[in-house]
N, C-alpha and C. Protein backbone atom coordinates (compact mmCIF):
# COMPACT_ATOMS: atom_id res chain seq x y z
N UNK A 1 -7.70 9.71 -41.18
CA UNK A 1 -7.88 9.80 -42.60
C UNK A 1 -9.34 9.50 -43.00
N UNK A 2 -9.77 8.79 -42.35
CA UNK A 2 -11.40 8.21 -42.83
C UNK A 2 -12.11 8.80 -42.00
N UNK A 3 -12.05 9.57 -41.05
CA UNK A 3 -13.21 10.33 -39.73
C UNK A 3 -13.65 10.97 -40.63
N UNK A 4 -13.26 11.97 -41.23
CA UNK A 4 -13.92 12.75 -42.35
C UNK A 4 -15.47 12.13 -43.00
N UNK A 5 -14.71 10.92 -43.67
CA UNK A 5 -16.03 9.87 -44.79
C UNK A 5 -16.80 9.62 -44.18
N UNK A 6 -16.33 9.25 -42.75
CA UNK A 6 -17.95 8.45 -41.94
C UNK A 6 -18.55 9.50 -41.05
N UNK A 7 -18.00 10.62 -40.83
CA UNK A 7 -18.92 11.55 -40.66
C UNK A 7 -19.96 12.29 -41.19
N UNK A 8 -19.10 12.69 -42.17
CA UNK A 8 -19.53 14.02 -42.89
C UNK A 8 -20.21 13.35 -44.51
N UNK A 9 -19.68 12.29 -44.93
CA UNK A 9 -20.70 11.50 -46.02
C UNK A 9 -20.85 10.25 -46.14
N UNK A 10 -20.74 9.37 -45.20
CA UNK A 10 -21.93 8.00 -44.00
C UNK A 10 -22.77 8.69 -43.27
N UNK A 11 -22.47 9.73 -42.57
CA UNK A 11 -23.76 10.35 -41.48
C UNK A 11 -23.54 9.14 -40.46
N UNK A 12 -22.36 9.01 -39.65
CA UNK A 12 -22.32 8.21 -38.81
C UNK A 12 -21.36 9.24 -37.22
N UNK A 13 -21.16 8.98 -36.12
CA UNK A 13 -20.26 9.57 -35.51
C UNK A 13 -19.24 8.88 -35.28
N UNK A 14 -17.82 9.50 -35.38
CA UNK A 14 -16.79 8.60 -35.20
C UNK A 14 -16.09 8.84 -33.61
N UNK A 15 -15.32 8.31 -32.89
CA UNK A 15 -14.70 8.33 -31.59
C UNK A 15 -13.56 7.90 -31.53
N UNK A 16 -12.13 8.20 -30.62
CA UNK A 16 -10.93 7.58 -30.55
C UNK A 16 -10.96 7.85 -29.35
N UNK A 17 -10.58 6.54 -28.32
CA UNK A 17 -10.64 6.89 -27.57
C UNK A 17 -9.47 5.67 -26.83
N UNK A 18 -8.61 6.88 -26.92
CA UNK A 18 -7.45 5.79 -26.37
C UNK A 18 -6.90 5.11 -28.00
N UNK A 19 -6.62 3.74 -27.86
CA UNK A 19 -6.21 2.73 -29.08
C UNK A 19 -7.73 2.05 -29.63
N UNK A 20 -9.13 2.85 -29.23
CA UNK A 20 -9.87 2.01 -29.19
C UNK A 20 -11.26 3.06 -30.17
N UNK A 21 -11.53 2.65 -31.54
CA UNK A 21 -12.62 3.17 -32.09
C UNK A 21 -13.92 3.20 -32.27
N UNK A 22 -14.62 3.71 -31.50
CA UNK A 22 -16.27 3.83 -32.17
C UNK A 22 -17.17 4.54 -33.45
N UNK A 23 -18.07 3.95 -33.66
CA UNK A 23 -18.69 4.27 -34.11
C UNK A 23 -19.75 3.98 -34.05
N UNK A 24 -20.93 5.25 -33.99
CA UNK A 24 -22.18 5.49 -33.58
C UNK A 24 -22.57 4.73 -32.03
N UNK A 25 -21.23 5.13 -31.00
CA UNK A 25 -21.24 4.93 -30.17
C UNK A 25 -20.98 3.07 -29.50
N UNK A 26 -20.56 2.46 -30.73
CA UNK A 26 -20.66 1.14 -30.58
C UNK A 26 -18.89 0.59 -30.93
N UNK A 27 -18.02 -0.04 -30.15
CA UNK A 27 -16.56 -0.08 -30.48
C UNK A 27 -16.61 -0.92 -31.69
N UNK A 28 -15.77 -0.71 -32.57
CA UNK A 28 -15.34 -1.64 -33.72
C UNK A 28 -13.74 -1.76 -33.95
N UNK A 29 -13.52 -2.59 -35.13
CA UNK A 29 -12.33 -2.44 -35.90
C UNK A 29 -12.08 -2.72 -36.97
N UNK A 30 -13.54 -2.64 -38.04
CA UNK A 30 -13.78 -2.62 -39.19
C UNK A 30 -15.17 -1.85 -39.23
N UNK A 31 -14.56 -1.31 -40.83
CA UNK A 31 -15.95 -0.50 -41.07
C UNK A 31 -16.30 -1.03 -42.68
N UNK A 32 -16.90 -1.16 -43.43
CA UNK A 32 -17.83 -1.48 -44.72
C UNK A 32 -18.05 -0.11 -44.85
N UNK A 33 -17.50 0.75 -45.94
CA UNK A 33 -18.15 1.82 -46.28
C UNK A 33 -19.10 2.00 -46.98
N UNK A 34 -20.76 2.38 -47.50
CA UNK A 34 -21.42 2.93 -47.93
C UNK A 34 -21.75 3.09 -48.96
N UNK A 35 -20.65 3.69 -49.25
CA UNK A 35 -20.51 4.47 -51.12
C UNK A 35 -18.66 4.12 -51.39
N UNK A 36 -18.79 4.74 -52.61
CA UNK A 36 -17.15 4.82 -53.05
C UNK A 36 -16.60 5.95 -53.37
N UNK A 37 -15.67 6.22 -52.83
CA UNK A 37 -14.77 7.13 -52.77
C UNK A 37 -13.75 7.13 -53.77
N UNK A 38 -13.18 8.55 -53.90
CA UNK A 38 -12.00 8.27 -54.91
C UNK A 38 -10.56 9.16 -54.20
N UNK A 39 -9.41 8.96 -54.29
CA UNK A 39 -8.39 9.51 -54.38
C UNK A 39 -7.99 11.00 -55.14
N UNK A 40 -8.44 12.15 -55.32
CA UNK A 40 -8.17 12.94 -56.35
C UNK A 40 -6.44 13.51 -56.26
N UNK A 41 -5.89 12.94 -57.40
CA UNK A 41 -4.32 14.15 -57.57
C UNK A 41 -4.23 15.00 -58.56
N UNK A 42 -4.16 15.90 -58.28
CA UNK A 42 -3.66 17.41 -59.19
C UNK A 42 -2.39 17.16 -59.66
N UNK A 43 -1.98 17.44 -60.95
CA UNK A 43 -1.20 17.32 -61.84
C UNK A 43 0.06 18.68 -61.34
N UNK A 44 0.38 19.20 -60.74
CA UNK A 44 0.74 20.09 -59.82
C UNK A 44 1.58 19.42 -58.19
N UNK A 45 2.57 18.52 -58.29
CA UNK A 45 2.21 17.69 -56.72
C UNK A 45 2.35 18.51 -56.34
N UNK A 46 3.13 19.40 -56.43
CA UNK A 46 4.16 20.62 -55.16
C UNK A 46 2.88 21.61 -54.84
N UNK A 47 2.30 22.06 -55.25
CA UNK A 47 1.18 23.01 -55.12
C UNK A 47 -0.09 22.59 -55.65
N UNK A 48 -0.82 21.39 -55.70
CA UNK A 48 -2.17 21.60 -56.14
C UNK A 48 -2.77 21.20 -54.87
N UNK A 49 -4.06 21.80 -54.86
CA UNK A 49 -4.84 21.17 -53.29
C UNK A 49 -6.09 20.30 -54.12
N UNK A 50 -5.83 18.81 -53.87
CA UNK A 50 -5.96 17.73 -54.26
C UNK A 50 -6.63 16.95 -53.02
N UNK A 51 -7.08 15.96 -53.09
CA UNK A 51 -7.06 15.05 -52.07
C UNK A 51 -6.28 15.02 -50.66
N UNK A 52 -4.58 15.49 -51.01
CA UNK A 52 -3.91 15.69 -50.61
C UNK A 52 -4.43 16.22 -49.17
N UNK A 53 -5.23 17.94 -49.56
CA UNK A 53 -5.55 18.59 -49.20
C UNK A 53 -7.12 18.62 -48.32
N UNK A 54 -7.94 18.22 -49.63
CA UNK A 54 -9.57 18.00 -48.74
C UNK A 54 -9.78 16.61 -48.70
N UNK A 55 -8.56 15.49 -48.96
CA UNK A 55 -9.20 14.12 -48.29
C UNK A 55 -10.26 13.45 -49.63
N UNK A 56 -10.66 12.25 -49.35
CA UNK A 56 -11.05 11.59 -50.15
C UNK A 56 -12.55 12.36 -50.47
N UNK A 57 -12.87 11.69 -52.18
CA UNK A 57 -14.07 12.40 -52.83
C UNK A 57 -15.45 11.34 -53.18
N UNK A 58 -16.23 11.66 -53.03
CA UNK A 58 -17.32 10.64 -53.46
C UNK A 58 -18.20 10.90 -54.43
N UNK A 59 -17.90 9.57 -54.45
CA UNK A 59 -18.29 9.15 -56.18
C UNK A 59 -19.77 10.27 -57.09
N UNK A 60 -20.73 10.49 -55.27
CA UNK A 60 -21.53 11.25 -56.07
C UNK A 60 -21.12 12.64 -56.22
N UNK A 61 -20.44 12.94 -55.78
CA UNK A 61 -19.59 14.72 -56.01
C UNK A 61 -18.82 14.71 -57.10
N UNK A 62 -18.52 14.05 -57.80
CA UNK A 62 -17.63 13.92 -59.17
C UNK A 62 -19.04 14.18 -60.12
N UNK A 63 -18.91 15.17 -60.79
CA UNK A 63 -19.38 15.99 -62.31
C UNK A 63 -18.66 15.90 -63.52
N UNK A 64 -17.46 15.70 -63.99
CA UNK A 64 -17.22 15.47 -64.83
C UNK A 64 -15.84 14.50 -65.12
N UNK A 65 -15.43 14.58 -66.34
CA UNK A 65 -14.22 13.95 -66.52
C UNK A 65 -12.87 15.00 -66.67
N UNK A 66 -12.22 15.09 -66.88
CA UNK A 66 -10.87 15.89 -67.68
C UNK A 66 -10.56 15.12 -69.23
N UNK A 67 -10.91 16.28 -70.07
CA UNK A 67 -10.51 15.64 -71.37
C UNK A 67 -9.34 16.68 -71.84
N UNK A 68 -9.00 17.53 -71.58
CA UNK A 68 -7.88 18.86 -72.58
C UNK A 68 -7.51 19.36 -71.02
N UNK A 69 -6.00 19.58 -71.94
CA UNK A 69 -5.26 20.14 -70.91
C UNK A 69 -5.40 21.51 -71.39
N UNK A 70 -6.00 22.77 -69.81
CA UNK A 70 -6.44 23.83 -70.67
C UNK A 70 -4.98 24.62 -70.15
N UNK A 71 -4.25 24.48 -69.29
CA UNK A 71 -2.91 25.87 -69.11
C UNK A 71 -1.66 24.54 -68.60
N UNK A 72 -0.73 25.21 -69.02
CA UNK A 72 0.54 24.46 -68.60
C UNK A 72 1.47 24.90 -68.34
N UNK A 73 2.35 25.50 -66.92
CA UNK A 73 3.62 25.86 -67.25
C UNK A 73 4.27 25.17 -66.06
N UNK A 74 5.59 25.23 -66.42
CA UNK A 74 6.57 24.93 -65.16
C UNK A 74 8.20 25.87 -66.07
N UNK A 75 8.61 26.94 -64.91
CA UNK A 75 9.26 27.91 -65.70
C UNK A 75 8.78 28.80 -66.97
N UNK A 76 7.94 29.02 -66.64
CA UNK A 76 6.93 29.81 -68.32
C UNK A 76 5.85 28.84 -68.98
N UNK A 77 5.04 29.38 -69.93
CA UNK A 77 4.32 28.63 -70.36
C UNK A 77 4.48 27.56 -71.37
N UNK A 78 4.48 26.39 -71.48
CA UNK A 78 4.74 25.44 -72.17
C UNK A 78 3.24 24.92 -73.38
N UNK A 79 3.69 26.17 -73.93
CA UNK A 79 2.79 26.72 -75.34
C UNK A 79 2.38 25.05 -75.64
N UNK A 80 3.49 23.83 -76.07
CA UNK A 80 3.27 23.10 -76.47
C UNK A 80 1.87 21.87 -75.77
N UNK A 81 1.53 22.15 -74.81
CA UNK A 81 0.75 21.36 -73.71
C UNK A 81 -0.82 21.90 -74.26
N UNK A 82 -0.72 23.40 -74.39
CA UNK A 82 -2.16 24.37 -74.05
C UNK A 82 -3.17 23.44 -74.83
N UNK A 83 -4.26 23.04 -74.40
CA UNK A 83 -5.38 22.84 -75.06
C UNK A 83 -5.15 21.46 -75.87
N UNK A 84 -4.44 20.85 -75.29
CA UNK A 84 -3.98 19.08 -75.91
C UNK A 84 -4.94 18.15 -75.14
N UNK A 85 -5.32 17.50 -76.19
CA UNK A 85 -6.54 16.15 -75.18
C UNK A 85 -5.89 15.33 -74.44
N UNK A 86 -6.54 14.97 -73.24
CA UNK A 86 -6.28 13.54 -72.82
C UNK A 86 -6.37 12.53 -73.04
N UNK A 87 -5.72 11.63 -73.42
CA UNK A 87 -5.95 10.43 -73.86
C UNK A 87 -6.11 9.12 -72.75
């Protein structure tokens, strides 16, 4: 779950080898991450590709917030949702 973060945004190399983890070639069994990450879920569980999907997000890749819900359906469109703020 975390090889991803400390590879690809720590810039570190990760290893399993056996029951036994490295990193940057040195064994551990704690890591201090870097930066902060977030969890993302799509309002969609059954089908959104979320976190779920590409794994945790960092903090500097987040651009905005969600304020309005812009489409809504489950069985047709649920006219009543379209374009309602978040509170």
């Amino acid at each position: 779950m975390y090889k991803r973060v400390i590879e690809t945004y720590e810039h570190n190399t990760f290893e399993e080898r056996g029951r036994k983890y490295f990193i940057n070639g040195k064994e551990t069994n704690s890591y201090t991450f870097k930066y902060d990450y977030y969890w993302m879920m799509g309002d969609n569980r059954h089908q959104s590709q979320d976190s779920r999907f590409w794994g945790f997000v960092p903090e500097t890749h987040i651009v905005g917030k969600a304020s309005m819900i812009w489409f809504s359906s489950e069985n047709g469109i649920r006219w009543n949702r379209l374009f309602k703020m978040i509170k």
